[in-house]
C-alpha atoms as a PDB file:
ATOM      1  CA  UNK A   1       0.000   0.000   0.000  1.00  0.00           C
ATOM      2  CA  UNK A   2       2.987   2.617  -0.039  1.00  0.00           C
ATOM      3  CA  UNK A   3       1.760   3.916  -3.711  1.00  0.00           C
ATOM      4  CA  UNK A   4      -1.321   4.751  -1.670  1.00  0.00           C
ATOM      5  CA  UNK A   5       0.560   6.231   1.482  1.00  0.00           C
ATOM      6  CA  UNK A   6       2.246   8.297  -1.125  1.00  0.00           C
ATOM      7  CA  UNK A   7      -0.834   9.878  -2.517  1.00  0.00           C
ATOM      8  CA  UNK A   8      -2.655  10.146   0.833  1.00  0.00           C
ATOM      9  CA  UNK A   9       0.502  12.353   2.167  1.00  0.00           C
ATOM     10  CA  UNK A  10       0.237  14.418  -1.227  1.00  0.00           C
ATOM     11  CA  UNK A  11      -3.054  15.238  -0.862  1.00  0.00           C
ATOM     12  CA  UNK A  12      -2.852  16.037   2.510  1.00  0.00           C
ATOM     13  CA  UNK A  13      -0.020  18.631   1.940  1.00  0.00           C
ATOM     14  CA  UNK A  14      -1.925  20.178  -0.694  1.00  0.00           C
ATOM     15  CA  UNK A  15      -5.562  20.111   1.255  1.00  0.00           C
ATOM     16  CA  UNK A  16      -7.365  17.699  -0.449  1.00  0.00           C
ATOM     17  CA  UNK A  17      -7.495  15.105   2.429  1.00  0.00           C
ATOM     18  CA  UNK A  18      -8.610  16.766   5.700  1.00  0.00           C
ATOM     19  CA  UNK A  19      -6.090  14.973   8.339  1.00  0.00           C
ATOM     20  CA  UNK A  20      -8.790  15.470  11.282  1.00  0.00           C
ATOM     21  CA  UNK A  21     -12.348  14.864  11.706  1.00  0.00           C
ATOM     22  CA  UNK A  22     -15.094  14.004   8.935  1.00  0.00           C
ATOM     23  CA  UNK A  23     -18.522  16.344   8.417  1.00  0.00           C
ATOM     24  CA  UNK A  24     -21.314  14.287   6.034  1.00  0.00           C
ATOM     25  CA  UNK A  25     -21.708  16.553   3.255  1.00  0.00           C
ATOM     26  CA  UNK A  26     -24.312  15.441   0.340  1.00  0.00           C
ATOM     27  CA  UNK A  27     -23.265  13.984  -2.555  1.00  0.00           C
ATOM     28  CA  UNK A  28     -21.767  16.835  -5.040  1.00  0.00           C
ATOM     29  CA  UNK A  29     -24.079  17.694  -8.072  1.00  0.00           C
ATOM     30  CA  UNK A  30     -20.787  17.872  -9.895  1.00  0.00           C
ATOM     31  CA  UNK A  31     -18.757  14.712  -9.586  1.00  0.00           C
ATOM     32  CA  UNK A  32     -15.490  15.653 -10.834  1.00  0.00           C
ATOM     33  CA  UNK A  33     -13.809  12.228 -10.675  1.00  0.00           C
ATOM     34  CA  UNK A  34      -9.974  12.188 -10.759  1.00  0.00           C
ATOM     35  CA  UNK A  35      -8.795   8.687 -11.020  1.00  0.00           C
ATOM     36  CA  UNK A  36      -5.370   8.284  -8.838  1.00  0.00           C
ATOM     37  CA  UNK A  37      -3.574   5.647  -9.622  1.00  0.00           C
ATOM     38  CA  UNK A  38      -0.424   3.608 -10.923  1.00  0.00           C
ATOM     39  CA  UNK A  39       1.044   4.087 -14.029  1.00  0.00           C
ATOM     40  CA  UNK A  40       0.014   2.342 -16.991  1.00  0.00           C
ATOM     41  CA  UNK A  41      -0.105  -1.320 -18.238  1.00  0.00           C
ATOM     42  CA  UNK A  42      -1.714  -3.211 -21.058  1.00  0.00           C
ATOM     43  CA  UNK A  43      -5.014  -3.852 -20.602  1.00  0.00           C
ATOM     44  CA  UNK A  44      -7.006  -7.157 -22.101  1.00  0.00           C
ATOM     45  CA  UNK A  45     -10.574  -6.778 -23.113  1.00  0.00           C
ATOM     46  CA  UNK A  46     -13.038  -9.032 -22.625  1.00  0.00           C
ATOM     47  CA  UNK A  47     -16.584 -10.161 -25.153  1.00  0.00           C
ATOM     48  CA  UNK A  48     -19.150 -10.980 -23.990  1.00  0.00           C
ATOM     49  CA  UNK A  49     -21.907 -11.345 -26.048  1.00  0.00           C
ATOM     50  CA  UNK A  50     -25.729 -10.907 -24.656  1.00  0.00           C
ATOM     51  CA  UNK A  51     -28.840  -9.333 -24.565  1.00  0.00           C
ATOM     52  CA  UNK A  52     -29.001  -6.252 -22.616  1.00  0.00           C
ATOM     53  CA  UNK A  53     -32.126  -6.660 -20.595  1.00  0.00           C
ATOM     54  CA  UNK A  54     -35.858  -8.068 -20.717  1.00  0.00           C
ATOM     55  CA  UNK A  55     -37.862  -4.775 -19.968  1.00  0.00           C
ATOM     56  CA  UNK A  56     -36.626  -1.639 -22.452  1.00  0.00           C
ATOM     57  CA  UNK A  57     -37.501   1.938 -21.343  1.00  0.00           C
ATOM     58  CA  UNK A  58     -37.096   5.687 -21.182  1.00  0.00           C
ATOM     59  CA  UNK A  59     -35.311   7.090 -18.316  1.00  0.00           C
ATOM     60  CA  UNK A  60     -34.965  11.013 -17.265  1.00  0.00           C
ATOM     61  CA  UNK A  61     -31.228  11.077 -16.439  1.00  0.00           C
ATOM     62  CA  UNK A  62     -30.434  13.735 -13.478  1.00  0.00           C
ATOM     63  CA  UNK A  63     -28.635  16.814 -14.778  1.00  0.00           C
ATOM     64  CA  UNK A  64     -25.034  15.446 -12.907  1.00  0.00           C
ATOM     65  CA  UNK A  65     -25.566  12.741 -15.604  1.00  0.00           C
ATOM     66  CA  UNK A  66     -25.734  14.176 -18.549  1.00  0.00           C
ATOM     67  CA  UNK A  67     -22.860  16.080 -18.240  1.00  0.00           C
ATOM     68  CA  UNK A  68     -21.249  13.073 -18.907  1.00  0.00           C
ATOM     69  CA  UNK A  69     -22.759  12.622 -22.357  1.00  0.00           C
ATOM     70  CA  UNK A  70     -21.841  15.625 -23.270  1.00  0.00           C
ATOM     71  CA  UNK A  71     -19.048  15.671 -25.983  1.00  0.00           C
ATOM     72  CA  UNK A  72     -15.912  17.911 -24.832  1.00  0.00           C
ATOM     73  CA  UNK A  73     -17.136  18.777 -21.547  1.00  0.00           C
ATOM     74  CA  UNK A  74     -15.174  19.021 -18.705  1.00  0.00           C
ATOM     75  CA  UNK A  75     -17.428  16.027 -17.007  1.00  0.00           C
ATOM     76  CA  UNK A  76     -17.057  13.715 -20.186  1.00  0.00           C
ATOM     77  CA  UNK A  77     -13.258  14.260 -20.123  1.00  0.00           C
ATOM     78  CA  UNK A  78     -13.415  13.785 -16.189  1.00  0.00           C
ATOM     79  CA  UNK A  79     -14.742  10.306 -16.777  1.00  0.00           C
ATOM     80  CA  UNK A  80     -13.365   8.921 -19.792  1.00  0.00           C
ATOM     81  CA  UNK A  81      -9.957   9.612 -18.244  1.00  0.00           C
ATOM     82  CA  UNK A  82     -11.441   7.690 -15.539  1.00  0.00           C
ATOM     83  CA  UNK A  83     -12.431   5.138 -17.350  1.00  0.00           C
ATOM     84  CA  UNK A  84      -9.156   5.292 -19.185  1.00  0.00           C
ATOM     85  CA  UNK A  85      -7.001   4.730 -16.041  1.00  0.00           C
ATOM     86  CA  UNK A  86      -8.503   1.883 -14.254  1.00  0.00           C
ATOM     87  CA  UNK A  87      -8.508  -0.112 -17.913  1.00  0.00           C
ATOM     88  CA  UNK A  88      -4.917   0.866 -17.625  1.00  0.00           C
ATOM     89  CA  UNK A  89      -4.009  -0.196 -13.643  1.00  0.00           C
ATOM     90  CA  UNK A  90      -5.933  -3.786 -14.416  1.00  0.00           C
ATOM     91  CA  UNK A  91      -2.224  -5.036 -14.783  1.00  0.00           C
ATOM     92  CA  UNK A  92      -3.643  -7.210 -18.172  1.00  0.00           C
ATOM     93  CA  UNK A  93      -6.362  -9.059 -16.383  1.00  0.00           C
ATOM     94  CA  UNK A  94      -9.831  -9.439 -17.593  1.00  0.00           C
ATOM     95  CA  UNK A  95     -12.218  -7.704 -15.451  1.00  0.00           C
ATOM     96  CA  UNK A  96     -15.941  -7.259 -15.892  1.00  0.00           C
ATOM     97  CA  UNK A  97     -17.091  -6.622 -12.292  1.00  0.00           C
ATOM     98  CA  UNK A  98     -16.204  -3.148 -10.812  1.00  0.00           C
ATOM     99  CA  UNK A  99     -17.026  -2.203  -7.086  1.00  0.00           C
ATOM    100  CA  UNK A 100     -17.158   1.150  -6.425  1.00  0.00           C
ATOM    101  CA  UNK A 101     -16.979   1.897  -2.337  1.00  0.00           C
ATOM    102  CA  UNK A 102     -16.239   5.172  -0.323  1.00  0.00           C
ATOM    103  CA  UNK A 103     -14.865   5.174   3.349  1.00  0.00           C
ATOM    104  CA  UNK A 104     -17.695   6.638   4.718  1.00  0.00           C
ATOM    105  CA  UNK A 105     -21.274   7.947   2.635  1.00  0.00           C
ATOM    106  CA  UNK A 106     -21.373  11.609   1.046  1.00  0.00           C
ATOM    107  CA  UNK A 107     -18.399  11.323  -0.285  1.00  0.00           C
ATOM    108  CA  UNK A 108     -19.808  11.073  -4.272  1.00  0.00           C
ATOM    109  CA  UNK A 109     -19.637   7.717  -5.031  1.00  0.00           C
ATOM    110  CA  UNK A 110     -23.318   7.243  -6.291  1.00  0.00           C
ATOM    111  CA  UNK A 111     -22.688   9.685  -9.056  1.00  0.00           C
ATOM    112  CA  UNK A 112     -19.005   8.231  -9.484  1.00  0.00           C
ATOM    113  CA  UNK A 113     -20.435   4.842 -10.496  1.00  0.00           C
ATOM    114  CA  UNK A 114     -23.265   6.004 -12.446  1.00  0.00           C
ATOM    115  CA  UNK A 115     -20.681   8.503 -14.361  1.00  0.00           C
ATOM    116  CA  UNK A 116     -18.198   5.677 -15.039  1.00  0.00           C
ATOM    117  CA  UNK A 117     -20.517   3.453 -16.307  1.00  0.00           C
ATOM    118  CA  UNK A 118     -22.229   6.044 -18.816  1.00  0.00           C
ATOM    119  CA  UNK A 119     -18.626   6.555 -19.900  1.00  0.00           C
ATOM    120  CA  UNK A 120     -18.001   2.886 -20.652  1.00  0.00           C
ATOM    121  CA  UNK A 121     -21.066   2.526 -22.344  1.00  0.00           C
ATOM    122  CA  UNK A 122     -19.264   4.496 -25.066  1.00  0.00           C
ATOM    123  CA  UNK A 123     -16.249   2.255 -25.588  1.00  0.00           C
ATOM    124  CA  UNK A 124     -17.333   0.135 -28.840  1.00  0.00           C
ATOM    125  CA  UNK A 125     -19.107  -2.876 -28.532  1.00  0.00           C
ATOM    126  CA  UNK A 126     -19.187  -2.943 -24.677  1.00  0.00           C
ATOM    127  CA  UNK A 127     -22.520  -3.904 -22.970  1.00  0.00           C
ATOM    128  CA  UNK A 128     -22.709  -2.046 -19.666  1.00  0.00           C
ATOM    129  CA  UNK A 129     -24.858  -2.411 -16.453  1.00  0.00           C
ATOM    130  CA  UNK A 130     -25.237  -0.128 -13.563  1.00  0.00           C
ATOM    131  CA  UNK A 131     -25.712  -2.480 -10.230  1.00  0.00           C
ATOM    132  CA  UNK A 132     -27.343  -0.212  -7.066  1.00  0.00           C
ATOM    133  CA  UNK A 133     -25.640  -2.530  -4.331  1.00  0.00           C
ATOM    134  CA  UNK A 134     -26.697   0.022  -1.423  1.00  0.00           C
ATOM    135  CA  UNK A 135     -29.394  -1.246   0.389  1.00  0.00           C
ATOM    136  CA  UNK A 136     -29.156   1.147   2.963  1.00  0.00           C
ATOM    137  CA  UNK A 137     -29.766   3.643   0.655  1.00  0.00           C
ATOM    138  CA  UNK A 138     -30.274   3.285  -2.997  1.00  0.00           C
ATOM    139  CA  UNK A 139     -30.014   6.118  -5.196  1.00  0.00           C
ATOM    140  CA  UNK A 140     -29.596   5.291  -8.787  1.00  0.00           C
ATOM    141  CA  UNK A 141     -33.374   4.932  -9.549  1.00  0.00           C
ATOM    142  CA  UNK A 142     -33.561   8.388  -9.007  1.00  0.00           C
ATOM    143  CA  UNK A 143     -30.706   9.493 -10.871  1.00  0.00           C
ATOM    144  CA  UNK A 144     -31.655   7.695 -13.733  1.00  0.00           C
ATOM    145  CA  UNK A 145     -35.139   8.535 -13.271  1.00  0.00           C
ATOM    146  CA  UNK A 146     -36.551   5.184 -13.297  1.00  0.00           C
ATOM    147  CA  UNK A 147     -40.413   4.399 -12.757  1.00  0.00           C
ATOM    148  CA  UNK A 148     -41.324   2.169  -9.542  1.00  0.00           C
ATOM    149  CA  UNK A 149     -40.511  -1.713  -9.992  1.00  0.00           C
ATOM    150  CA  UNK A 150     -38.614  -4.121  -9.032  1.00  0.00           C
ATOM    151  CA  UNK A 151     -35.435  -4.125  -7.988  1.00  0.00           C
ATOM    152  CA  UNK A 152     -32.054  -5.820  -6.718  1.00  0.00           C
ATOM    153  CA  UNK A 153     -34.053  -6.590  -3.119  1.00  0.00           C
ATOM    154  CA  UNK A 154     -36.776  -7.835  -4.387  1.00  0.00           C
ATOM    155  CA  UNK A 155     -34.558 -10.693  -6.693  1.00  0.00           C
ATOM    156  CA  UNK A 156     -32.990 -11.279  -3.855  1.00  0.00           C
ATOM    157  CA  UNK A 157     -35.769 -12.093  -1.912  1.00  0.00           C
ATOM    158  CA  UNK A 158     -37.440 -14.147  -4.357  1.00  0.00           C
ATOM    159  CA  UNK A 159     -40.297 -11.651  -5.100  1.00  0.00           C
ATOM    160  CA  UNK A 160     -39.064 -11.108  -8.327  1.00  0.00           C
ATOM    161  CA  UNK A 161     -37.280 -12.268 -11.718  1.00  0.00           C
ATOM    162  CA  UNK A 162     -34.126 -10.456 -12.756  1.00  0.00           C
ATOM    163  CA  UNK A 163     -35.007  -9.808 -16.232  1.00  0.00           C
ATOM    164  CA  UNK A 164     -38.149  -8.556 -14.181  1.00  0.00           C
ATOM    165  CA  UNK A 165     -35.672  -5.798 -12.337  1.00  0.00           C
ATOM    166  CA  UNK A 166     -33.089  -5.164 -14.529  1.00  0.00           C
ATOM    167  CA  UNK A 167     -34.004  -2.319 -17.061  1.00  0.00           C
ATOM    168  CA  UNK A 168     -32.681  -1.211 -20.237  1.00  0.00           C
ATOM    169  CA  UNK A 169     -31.721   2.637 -21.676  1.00  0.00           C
ATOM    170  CA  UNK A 170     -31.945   2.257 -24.949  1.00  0.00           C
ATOM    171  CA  UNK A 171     -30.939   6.149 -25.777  1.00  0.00           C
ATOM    172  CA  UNK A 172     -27.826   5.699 -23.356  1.00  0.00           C
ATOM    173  CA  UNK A 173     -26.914   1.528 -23.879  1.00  0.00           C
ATOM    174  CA  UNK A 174     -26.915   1.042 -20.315  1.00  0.00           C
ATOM    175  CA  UNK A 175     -28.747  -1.471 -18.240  1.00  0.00           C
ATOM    176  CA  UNK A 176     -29.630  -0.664 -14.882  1.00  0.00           C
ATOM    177  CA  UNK A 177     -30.569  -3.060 -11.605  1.00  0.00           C
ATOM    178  CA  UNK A 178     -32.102  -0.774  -9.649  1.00  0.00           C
ATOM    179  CA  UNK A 179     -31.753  -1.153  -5.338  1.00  0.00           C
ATOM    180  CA  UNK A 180     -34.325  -0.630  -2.958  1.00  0.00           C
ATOM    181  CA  UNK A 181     -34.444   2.759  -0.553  1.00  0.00           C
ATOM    182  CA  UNK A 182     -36.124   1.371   2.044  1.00  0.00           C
ATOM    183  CA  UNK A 183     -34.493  -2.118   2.078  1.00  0.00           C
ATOM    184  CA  UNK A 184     -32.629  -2.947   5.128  1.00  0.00           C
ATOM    185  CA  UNK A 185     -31.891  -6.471   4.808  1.00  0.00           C
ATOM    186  CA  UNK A 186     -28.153  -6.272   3.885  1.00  0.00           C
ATOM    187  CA  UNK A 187     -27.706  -9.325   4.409  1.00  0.00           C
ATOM    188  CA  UNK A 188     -28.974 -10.400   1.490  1.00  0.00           C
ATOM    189  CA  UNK A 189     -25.849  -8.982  -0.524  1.00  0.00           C
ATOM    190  CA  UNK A 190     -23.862 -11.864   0.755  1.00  0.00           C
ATOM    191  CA  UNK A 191     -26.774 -14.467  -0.115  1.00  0.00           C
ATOM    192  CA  UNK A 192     -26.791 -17.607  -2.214  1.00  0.00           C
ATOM    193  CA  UNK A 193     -29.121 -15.328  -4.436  1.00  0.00           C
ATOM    194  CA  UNK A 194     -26.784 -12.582  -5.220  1.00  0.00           C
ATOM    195  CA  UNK A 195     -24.270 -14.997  -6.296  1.00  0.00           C
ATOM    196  CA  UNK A 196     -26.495 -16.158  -8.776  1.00  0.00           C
ATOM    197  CA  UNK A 197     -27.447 -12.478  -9.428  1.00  0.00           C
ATOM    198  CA  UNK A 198     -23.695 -12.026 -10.838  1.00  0.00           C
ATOM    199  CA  UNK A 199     -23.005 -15.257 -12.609  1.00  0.00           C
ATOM    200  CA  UNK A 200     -26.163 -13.897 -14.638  1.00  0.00           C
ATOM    201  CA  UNK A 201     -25.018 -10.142 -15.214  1.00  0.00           C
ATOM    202  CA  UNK A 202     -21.588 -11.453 -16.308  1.00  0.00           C
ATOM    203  CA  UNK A 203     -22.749 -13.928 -18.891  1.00  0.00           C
ATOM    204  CA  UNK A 204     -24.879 -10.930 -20.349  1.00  0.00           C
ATOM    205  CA  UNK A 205     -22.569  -7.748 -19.933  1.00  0.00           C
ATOM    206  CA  UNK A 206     -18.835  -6.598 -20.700  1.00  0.00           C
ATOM    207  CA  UNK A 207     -18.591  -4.660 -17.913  1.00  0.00           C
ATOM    208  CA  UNK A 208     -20.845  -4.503 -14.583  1.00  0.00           C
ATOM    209  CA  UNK A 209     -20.469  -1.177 -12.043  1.00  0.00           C
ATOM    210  CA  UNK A 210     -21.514  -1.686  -8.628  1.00  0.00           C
ATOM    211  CA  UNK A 211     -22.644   1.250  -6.586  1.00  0.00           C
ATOM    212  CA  UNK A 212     -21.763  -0.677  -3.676  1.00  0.00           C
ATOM    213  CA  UNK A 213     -22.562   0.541   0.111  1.00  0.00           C
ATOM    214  CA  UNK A 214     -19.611   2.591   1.914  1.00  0.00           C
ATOM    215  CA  UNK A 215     -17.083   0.740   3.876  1.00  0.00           C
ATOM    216  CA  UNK A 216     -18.414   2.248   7.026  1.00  0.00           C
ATOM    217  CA  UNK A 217     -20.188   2.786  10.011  1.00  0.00           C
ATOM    218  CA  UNK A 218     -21.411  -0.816   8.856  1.00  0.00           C
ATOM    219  CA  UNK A 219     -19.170  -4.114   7.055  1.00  0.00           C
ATOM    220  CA  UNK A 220     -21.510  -4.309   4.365  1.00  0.00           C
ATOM    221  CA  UNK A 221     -19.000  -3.794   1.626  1.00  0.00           C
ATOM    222  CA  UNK A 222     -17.313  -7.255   2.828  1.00  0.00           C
ATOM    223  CA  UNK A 223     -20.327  -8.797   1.384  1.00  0.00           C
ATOM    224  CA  UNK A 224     -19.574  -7.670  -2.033  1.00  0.00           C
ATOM    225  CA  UNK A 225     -16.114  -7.909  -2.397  1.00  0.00           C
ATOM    226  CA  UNK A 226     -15.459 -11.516  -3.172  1.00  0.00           C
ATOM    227  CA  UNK A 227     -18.082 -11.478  -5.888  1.00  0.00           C
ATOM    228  CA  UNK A 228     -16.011  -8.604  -8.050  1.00  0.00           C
ATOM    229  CA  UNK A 229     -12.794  -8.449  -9.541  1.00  0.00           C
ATOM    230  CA  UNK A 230     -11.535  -5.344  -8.766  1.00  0.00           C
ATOM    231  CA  UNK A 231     -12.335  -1.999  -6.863  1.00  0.00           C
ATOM    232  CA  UNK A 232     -11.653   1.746  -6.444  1.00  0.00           C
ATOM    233  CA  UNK A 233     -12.395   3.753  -3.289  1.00  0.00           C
ATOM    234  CA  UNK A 234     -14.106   7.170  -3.994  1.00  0.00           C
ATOM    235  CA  UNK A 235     -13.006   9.976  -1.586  1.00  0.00           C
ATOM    236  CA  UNK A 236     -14.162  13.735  -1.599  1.00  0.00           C
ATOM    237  CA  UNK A 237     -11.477  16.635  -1.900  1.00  0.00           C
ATOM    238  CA  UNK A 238     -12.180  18.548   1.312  1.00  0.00           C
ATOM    239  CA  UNK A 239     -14.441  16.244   3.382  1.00  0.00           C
ATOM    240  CA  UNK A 240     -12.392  12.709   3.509  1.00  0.00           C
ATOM    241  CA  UNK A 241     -10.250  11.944   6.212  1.00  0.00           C
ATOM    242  CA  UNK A 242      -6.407  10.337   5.988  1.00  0.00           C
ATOM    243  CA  UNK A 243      -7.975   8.015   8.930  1.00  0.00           C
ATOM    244  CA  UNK A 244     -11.088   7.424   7.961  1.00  0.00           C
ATOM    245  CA  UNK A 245      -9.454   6.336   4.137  1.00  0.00           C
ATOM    246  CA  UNK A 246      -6.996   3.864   6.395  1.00  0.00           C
ATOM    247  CA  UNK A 247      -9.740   2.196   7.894  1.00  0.00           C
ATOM    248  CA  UNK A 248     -11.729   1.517   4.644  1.00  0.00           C
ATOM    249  CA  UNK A 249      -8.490   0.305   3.006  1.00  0.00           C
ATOM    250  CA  UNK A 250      -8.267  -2.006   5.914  1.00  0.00           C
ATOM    251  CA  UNK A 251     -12.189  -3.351   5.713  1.00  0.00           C
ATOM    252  CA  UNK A 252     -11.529  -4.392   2.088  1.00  0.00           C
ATOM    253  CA  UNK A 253      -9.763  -7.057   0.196  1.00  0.00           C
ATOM    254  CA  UNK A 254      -6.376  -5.096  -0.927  1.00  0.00           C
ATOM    255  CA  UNK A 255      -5.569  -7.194  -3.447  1.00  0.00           C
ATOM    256  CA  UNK A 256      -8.442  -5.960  -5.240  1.00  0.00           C
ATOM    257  CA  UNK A 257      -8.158  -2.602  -4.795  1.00  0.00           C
ATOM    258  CA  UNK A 258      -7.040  -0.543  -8.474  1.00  0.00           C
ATOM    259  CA  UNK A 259      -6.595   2.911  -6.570  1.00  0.00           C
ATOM    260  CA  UNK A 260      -8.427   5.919  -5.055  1.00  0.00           C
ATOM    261  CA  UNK A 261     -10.678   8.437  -7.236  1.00  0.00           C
ATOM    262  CA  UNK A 262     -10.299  12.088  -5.984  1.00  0.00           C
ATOM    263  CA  UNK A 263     -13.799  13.581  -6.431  1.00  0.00           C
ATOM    264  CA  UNK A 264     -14.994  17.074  -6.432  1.00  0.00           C
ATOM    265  CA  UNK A 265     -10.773  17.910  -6.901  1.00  0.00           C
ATOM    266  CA  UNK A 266     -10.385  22.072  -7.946  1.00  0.00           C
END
């Protein structure tokens, strides 16, 4: 972890890592994602072929979305580079499952997972879904402006199908498995059921994006970890804490970990 030391000390100096206490902010309506990481390596892509999902519809994407799709703005670049960078720090494995975590919640990683994935959904021939993995408090329905259905919980739980959950944007090529707000069963993430949930999303998609839960107050993010390949841990320029970034380091599988994403950097 001494590439990581190195950047936590950085950003410390410079005052993007607060070395003392931690205030919940919400999440930014600008997620300015800087990805922080090694340098790069070849990267090996994976096919996949599938379809997409059973139900097709039209979303209302949230404004911090669509930045994203715009070409040349600063958000698009933000992300692609993103995107760029953890294809790049893979060290030539195939990945398809992503985990995106944060040491502690308000810290942007909702709209750092949705971002990424809108930005993958550009690379050619790559079928993309959007996983909301935060049980304690989903968010992506929203952002994507989804109608009421089913979702993740309810799979989980047997009340529902996944091609009955899982949702298709056709305008944006994304698929998205929706979570459930008031869901509080998190125990379900490290179920029988949600292994079967991912065997099925990776037979069907090139690359999967979990907005998983944040590594604390709770070990929810444990649950998730063995069922990915890889993850990145989102923290917020300003608001993040050198300890409280230790501690999620230490809650999650290391060997995993690509790097940290600055967000909301100036």
């Amino acid at each position: 972890m001494s590439h990581i030391q190195k950047i936590l000390e950085r950003a410390e100096r410079d005052g993007s890592i607060r070395p003392s206490a931690l205030s919940p902010m919400p999440e930014p309506a600008r997620a300015a994602a800087v990805a922080v990481m090694p340098e790069p390596v070849p990267f090996r892509p994976i096919d996949v072929p599938a379809p997409p999902a059973a139900r097709v519809i039209s979303g209302r994407l949230h404004p911090s979305l669509q930045a994203t799709l715009r070409a040349g703005s600063v958000g698009a670049d933000h992300y692609r580079s993103l995107r760029t960078r953890i294809q790049q720090v893979a060290h030539g494995r195939s990945f398809n499952a992503l985990l995106v975590t944060s040491p502690r919640s308000g810290e942007g990683r909702t709209h750092t997972a949705a971002n990424l994935a809108l930005s993958m959904t550009q690379e050619l021939d790559r079928r993309v879904c959007v996983v909301d993995a935060n049980l304690r408090g989903a968010q992506l329905r929203q952002l994507f402006g989804l109608p009421d259905g089913p979702d993740l919980g309810d799979v989980l739980a047997e009340r529902a199908g996944l091609d009955e959950a899982l949702v298709y944007l056709e305008e944006h090529n994304i698929a998205v498995l929706p979570g459930d707000e008031a869901t509080t069963h998190s125990e379900l993430l490290g179920s029988a059921a949600m292994r079967r949930v991912m065997q099925a999303l990776r037979a069907r998609f090139d690359r999967i994006v979990i907005d998983g839960p944040a590594a604390a107050p709770v070990a929810d993010i444990a649950l998730l970890t063995p069922l990915v390949d890889a993850l990145v841990l989102v923290v917020r320029a300003g608001v993040s804490t050198k300890p409280s970034i230790h501690e999620a380091i230490a809650s999650i599988n290391s060997d995993k970990l690509l790097g940290l994403v600055l967000n909301d950097a100036q």
